[in-house]
N, C-alpha and C. Protein backbone atom coordinates (compact mmCIF):
# COMPACT_ATOMS: atom_id res chain seq x y z
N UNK A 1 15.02 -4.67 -3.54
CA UNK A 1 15.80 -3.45 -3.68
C UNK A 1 16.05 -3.10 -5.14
N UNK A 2 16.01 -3.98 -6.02
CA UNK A 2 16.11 -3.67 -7.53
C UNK A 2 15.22 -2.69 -7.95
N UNK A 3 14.01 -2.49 -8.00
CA UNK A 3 12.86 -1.45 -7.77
C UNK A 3 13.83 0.13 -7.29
N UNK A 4 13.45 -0.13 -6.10
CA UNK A 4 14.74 1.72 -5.95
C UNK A 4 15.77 1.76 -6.20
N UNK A 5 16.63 0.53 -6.12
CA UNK A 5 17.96 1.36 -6.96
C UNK A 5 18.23 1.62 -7.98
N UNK A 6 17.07 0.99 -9.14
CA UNK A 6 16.73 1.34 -10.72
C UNK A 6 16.35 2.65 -10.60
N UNK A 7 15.05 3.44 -9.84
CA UNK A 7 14.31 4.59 -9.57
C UNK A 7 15.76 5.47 -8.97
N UNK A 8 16.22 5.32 -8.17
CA UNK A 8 17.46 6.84 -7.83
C UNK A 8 18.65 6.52 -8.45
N UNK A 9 19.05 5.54 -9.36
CA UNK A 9 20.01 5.77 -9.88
C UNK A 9 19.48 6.53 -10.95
N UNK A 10 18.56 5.91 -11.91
CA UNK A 10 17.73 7.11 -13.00
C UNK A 10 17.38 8.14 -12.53
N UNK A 11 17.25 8.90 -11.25
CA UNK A 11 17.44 9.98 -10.43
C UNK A 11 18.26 10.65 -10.30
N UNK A 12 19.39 9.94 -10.29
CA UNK A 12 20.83 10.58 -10.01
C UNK A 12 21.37 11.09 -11.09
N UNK A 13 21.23 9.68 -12.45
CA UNK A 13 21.33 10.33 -13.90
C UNK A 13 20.61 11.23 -14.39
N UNK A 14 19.51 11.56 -14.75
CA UNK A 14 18.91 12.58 -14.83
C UNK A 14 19.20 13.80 -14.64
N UNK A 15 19.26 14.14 -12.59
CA UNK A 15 20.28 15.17 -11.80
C UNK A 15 21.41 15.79 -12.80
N UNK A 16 22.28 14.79 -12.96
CA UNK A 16 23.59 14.27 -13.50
C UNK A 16 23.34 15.68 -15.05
N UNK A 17 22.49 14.98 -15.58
CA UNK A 17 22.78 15.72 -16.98
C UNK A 17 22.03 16.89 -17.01
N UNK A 18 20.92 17.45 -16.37
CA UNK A 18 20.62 18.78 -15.76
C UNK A 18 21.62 19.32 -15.58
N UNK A 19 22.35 18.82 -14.81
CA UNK A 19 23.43 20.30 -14.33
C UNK A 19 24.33 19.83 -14.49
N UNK A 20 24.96 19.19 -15.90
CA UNK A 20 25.66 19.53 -16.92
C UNK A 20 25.14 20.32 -17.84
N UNK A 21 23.59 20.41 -18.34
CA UNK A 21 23.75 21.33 -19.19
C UNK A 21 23.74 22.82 -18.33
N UNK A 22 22.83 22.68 -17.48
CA UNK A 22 22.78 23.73 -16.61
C UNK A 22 24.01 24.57 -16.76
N UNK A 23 25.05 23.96 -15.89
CA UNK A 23 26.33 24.40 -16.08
C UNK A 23 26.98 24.95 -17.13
N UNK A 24 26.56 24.45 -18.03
CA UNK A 24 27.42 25.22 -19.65
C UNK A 24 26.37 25.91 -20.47
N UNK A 25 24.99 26.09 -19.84
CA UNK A 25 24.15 27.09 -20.11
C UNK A 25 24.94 28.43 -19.36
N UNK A 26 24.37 28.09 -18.00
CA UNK A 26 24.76 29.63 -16.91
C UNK A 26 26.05 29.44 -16.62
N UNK A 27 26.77 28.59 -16.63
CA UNK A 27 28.03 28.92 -15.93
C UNK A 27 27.97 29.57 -14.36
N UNK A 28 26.76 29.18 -13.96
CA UNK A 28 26.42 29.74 -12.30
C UNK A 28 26.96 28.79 -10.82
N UNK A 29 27.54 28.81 -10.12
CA UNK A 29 28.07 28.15 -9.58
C UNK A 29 27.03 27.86 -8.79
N UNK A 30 26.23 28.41 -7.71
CA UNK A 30 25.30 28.14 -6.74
C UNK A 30 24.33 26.71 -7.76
N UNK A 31 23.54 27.01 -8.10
CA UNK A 31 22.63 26.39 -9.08
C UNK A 31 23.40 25.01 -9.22
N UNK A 32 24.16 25.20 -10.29
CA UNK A 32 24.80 24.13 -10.30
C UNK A 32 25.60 22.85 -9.40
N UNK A 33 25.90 23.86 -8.25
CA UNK A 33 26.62 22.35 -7.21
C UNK A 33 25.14 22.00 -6.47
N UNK A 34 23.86 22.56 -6.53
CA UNK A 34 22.83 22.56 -5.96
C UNK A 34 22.26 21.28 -6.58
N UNK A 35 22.52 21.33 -7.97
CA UNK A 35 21.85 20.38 -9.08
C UNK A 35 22.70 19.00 -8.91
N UNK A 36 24.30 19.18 -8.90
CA UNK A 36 25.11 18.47 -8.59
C UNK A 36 25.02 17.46 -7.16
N UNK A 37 24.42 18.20 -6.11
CA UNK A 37 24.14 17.67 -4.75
C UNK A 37 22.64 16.84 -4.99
N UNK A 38 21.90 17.03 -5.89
CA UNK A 38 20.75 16.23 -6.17
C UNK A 38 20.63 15.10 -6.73
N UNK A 39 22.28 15.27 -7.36
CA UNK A 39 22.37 13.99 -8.40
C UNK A 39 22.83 13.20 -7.59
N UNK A 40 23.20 13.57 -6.61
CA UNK A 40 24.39 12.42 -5.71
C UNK A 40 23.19 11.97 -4.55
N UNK A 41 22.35 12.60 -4.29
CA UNK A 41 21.48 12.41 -3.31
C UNK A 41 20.72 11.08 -4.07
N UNK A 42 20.38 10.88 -5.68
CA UNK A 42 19.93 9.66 -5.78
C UNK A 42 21.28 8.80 -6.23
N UNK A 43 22.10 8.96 -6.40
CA UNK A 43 23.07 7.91 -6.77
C UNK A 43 23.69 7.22 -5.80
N UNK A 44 24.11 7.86 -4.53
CA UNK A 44 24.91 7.52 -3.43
C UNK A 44 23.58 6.38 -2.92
N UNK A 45 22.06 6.93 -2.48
CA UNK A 45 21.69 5.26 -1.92
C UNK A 45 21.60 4.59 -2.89
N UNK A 46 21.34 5.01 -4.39
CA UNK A 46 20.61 3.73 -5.40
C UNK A 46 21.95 2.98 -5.45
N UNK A 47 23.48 3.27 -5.49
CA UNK A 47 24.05 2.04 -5.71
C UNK A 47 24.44 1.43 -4.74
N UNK A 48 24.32 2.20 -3.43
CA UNK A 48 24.42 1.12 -1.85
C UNK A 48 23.11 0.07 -2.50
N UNK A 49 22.05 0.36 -3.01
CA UNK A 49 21.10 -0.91 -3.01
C UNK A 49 21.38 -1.67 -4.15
N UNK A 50 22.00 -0.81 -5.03
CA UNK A 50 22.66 -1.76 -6.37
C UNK A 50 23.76 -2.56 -5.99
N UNK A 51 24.93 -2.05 -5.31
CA UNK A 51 26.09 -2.78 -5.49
C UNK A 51 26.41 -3.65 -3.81
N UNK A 52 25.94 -2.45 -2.70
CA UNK A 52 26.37 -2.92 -1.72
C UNK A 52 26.12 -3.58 -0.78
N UNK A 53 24.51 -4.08 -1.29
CA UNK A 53 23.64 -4.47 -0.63
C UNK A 53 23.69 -6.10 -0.75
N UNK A 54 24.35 -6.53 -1.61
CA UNK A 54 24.72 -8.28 -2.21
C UNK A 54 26.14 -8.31 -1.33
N UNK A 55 26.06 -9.85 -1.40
CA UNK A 55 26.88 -10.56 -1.14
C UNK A 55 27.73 -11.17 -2.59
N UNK A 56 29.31 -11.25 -2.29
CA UNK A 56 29.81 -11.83 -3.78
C UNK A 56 30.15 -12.91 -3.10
N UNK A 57 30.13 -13.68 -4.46
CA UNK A 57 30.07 -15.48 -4.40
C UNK A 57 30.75 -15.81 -5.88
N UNK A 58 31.69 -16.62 -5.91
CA UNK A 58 32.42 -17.41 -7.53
C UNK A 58 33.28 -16.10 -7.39
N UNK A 59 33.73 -15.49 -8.44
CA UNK A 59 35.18 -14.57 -8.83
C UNK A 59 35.07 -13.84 -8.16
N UNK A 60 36.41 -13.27 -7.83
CA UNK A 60 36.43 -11.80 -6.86
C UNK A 60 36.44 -10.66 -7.01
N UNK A 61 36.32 -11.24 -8.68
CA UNK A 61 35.73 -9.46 -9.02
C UNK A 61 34.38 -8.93 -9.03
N UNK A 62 33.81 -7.90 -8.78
CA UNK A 62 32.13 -7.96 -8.75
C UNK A 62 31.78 -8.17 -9.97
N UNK A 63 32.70 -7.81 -11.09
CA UNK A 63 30.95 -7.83 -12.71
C UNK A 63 31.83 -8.86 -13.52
N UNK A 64 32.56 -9.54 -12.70
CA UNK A 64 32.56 -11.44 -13.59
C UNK A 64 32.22 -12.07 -12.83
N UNK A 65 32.11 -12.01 -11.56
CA UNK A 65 31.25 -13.27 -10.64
C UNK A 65 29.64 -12.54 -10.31
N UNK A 66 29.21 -14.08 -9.68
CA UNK A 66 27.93 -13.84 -9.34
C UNK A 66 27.81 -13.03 -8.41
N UNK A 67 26.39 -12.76 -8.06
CA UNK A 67 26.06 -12.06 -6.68
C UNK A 67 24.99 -12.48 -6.08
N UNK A 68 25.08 -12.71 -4.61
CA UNK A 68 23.98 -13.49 -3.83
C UNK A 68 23.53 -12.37 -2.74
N UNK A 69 21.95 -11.97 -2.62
CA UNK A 69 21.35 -11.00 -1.47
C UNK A 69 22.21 -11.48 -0.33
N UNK A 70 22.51 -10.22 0.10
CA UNK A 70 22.79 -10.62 2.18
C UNK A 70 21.32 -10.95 2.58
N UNK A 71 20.42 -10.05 2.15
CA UNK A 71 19.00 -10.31 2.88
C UNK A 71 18.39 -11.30 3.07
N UNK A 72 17.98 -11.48 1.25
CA UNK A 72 17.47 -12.50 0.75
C UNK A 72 16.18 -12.03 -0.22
N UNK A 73 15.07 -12.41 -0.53
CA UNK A 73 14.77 -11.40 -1.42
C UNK A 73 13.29 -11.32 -0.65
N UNK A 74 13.17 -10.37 -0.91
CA UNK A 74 11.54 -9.45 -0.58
C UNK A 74 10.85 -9.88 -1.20
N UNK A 75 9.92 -9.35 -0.32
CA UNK A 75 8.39 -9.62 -1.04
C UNK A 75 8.08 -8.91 -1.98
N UNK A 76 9.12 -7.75 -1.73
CA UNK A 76 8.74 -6.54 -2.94
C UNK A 76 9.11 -6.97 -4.77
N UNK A 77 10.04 -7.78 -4.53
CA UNK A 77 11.00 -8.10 -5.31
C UNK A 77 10.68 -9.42 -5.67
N UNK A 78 9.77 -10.48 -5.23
CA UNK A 78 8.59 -11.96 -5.69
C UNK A 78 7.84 -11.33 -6.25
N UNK A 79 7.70 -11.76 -7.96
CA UNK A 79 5.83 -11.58 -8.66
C UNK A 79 5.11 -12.54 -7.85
N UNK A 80 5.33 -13.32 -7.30
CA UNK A 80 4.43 -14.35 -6.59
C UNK A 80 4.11 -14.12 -5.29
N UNK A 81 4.06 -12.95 -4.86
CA UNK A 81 4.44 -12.80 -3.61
C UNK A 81 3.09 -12.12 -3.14
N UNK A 82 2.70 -12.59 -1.83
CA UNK A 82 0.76 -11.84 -1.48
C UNK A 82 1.06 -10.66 -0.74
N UNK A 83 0.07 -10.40 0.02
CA UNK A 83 0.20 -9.30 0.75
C UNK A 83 0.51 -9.51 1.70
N UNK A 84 0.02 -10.92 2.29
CA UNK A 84 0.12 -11.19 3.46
C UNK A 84 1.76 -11.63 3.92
N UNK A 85 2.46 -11.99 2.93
CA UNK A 85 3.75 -12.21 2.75
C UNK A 85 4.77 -10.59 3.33
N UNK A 86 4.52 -9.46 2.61
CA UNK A 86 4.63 -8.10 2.94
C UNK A 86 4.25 -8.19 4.68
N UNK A 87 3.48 -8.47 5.32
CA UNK A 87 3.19 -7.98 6.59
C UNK A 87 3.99 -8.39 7.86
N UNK A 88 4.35 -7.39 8.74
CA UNK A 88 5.51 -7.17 9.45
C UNK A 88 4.69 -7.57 10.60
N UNK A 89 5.72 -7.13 12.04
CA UNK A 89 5.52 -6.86 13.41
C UNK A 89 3.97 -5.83 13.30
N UNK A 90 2.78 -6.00 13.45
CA UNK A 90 2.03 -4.84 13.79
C UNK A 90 1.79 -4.74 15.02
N UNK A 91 1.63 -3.49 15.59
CA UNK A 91 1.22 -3.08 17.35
C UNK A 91 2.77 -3.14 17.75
N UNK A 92 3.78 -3.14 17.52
CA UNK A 92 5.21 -3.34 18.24
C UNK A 92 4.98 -1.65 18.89
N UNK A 93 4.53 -0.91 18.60
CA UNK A 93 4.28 0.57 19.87
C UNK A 93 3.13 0.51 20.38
N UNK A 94 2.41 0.78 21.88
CA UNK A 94 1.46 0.99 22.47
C UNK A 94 0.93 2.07 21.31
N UNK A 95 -0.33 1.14 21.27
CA UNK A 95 -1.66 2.05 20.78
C UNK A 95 -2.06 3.14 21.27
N UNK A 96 -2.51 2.72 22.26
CA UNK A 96 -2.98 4.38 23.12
C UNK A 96 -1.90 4.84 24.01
N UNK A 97 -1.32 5.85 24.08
CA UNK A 97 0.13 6.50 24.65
C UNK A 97 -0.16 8.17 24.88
N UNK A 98 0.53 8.59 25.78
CA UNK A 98 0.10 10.02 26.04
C UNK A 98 2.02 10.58 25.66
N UNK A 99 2.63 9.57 25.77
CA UNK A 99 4.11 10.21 25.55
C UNK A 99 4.30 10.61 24.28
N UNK A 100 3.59 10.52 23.35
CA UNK A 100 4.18 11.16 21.83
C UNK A 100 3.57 12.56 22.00
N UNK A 101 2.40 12.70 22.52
CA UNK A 101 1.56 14.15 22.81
C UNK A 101 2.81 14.53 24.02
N UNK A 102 3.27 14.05 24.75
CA UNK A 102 4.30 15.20 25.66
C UNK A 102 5.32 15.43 25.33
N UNK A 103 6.28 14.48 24.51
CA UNK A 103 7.50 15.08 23.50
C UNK A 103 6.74 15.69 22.33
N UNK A 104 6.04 15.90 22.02
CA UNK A 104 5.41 17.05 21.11
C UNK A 104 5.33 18.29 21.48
N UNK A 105 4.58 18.25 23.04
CA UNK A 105 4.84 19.56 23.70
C UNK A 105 6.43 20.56 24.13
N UNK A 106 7.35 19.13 24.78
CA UNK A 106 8.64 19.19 24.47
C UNK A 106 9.22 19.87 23.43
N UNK A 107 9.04 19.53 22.15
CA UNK A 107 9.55 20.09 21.07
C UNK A 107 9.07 21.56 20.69
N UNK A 108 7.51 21.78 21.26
CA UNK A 108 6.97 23.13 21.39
C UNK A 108 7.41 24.07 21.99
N UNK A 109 7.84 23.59 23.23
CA UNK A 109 8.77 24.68 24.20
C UNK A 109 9.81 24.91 23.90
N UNK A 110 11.09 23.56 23.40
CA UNK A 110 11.75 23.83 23.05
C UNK A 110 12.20 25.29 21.46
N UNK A 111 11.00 25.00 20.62
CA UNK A 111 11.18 25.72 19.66
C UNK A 111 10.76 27.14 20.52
N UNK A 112 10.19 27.53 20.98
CA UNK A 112 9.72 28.73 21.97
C UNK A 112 10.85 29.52 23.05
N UNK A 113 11.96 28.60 22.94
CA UNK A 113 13.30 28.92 23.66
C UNK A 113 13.81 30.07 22.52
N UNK A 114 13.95 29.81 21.47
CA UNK A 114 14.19 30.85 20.53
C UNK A 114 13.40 32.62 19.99
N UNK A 115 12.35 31.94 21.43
CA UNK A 115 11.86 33.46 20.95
C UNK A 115 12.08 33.97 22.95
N UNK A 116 11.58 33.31 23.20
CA UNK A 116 11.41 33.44 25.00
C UNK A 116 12.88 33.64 25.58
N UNK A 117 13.61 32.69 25.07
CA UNK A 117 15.04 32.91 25.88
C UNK A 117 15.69 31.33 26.04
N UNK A 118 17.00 31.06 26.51
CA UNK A 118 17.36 30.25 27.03
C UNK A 118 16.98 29.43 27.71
N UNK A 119 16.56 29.98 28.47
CA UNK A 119 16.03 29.36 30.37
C UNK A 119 15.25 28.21 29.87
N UNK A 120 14.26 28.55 28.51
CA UNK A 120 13.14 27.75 28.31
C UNK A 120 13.51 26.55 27.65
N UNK A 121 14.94 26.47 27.09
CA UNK A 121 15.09 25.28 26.30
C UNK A 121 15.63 24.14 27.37
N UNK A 122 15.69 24.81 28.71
CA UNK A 122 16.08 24.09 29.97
C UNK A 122 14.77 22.89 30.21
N UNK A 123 13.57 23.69 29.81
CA UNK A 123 12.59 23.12 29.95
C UNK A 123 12.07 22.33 28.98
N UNK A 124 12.46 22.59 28.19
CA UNK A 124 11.87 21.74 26.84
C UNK A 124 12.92 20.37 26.90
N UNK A 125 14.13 20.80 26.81
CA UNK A 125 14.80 19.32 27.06
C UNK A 125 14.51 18.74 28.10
N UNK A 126 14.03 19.15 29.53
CA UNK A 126 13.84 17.85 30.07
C UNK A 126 12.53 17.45 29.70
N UNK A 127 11.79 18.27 29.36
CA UNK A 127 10.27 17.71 29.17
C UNK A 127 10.47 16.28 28.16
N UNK A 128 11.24 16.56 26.83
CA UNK A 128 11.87 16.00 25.73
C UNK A 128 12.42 14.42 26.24
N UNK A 129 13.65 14.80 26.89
CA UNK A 129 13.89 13.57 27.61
C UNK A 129 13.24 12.66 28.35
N UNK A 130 12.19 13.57 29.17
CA UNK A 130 11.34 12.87 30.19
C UNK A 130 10.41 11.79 29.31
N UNK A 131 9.78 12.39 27.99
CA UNK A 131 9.02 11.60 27.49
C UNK A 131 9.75 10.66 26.41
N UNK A 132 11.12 10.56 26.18
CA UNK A 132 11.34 9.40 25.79
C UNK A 132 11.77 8.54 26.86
N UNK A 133 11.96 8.47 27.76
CA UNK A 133 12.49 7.78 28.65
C UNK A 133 11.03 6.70 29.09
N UNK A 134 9.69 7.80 29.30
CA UNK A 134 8.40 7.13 29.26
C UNK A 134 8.08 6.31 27.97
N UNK A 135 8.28 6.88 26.42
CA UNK A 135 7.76 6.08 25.44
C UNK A 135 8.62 4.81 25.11
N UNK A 136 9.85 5.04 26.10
CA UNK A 136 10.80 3.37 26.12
C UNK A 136 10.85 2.42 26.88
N UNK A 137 10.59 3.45 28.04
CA UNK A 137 9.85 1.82 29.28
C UNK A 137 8.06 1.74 28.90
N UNK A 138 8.00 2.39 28.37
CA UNK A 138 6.64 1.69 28.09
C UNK A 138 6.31 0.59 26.54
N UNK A 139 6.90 0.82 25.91
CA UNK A 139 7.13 -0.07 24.77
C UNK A 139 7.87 -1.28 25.44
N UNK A 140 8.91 -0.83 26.01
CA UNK A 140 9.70 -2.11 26.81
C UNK A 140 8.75 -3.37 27.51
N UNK A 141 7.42 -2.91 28.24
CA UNK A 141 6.51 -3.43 29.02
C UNK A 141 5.62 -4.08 28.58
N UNK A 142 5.46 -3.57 27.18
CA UNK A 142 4.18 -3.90 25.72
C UNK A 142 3.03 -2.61 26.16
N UNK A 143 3.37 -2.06 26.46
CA UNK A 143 1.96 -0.77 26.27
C UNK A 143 1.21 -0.88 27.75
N UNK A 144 -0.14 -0.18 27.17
CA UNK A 144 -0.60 0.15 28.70
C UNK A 144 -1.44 -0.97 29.11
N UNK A 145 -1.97 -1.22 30.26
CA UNK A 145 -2.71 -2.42 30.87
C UNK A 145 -3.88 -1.71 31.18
């Protein structure tokens, strides 16, 4: 996590001094809380991965005692670390599946309620529902046989 929370906190700072100058350039309000909402968009996760993401251990204050991962550390985060180290659960969703193609259609009708009418978003949500209910007992089962 050291990797992105270095990358959006220098995100957030950046943001940060844009629209400060921004601000005492235009004095524009829109623009500016716009610029302001960008800065916070990288600061708010980079220091959940900077600060909140450890465990404290020795003093109880955070920046005189140590700090120990809750996680533990990544592979991202080992120079020694292979690829094969990086590799997760693969196949945990059925390969071949027809339910992501019918909540797709779902979501088609549903968006089509907004031009067609009401009635139709009747149809799109159950279509919607119907196919997660299929893409969860079927993952539940391990896929198709």
């Amino acid at each position: 996590m050291k990797i992105e929370s270095t990358f959006l906190i220098g995100v957030g700072i950046f943001f940060g001094c844009v629209a400060a100058i921004y601000w005492f350039l235009s004095y524009e309000d829109a623009g500016g809380m716009m610029l302001v909402g960008t800065c916070l968009l990288g600061l708010v996760p980079g220091s959940y991965y900077f600060f909140w993401h450890r465990r404290f251990r020795g003093h109880k204050y955070f920046f005189w005692g140590k700090t120990e991962r809750v996680v533990g550390t990544r592979p991202e985060d080992r120079p020694d670390a292979t690829i094969a180290d990086g590799a997760g659960v693969i196949s945990s969703f059925p390969g071949g599946s027809v339910w992501p193609f019918i909540l797709g259609m779902g979501a088609f009708v549903l968006l089509l309620s907004f031009v067609f009418g009401v009635w139709l978003a009747m149809v799109g949500g159950s279509v919607i529902l119907t196919a997660l209910v299929g893409v969860t007992a079927e993952s539940r089962r391990g896929g198709t046989h």
